[in-house]
Protein backbone atom coordinates (compact mmCIF):
# COMPACT_ATOMS: atom_id res chain seq x y z
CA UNK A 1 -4.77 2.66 -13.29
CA UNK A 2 -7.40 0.89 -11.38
CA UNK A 3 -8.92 1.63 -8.06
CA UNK A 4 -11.10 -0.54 -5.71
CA UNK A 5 -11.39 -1.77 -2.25
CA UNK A 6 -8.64 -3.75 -0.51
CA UNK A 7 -8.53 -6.12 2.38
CA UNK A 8 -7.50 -4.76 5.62
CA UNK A 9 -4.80 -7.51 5.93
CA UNK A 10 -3.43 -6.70 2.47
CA UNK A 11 -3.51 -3.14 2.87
CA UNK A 12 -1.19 -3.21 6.17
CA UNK A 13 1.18 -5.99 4.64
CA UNK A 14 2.25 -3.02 2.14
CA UNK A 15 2.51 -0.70 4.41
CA UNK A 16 4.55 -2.57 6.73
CA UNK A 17 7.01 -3.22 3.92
CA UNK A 18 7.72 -0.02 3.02
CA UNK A 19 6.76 1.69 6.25
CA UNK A 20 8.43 -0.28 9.13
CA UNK A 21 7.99 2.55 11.48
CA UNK A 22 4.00 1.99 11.45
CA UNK A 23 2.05 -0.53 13.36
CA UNK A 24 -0.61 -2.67 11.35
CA UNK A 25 -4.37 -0.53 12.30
CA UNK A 26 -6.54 -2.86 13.68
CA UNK A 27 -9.81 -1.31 12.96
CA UNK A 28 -11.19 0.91 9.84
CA UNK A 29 -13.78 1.53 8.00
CA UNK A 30 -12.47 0.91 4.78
CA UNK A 31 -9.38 0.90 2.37
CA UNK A 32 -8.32 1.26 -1.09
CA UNK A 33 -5.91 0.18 -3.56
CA UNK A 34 -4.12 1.79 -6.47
CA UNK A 35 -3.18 -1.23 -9.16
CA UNK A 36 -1.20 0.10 -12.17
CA UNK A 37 -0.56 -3.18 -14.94
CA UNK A 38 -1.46 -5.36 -12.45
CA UNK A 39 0.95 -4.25 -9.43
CA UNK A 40 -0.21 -2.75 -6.51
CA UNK A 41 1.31 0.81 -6.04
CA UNK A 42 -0.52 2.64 -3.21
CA UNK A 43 -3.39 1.82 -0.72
CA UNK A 44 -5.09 4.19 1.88
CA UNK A 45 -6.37 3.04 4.90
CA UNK A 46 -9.65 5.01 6.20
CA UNK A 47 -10.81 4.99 9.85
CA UNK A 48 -12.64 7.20 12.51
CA UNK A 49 -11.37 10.75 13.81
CA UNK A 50 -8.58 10.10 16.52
CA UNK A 51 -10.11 13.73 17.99
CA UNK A 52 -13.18 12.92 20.49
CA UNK A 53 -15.15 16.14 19.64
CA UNK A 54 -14.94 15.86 15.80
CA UNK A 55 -18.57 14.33 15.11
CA UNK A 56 -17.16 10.60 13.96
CA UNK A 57 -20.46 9.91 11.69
CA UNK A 58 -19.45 13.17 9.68
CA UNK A 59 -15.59 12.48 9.31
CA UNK A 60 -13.07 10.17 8.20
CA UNK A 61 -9.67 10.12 8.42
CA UNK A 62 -7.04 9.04 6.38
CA UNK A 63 -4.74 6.54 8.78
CA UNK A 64 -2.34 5.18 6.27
CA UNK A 65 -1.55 6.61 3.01
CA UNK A 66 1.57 4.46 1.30
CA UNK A 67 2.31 4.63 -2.66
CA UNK A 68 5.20 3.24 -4.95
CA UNK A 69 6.44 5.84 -7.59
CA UNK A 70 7.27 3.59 -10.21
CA UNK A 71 9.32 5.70 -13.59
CA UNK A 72 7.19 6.90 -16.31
CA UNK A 73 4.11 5.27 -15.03
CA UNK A 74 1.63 7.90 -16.97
């Protein structure tokens, strides 16, 4: 498996396909992808705390977390 940084635009185009349900986020502060052969099978999209007294410099957030479980993969 191999994990590095994502796009934000690639990151919400597969979460919208397996999570209709969820808008696209417009901002973050970064995301990551999962690749496993060469497929994509998760990203996580990071951001700042929703909460206004959680110190935002401190925290992050996890805003979307969407993964594929594909058979036997390990």
């Amino acid at each position: 498996m191999l994990i590095r940084h994502i796009e934000l635009k690639e990151a919400n185009a597969f979460v919208s396909l397996r999570h209709r349900h969820h808008k696209p986020v417009a901002e973050h502060r970064f995301s990551i992808g999962c690749w496993h052969n060469g497929t994509l099978c998760g990203v996580a999209i990071s951001g700042w705390p929703r909460a206004r007294r959680i110190n935002q410099y401190d925290t992050l957030e996890v805003v979307r977390l969407c993964t594929v479980m594909y058979p036997k993969i390990f």
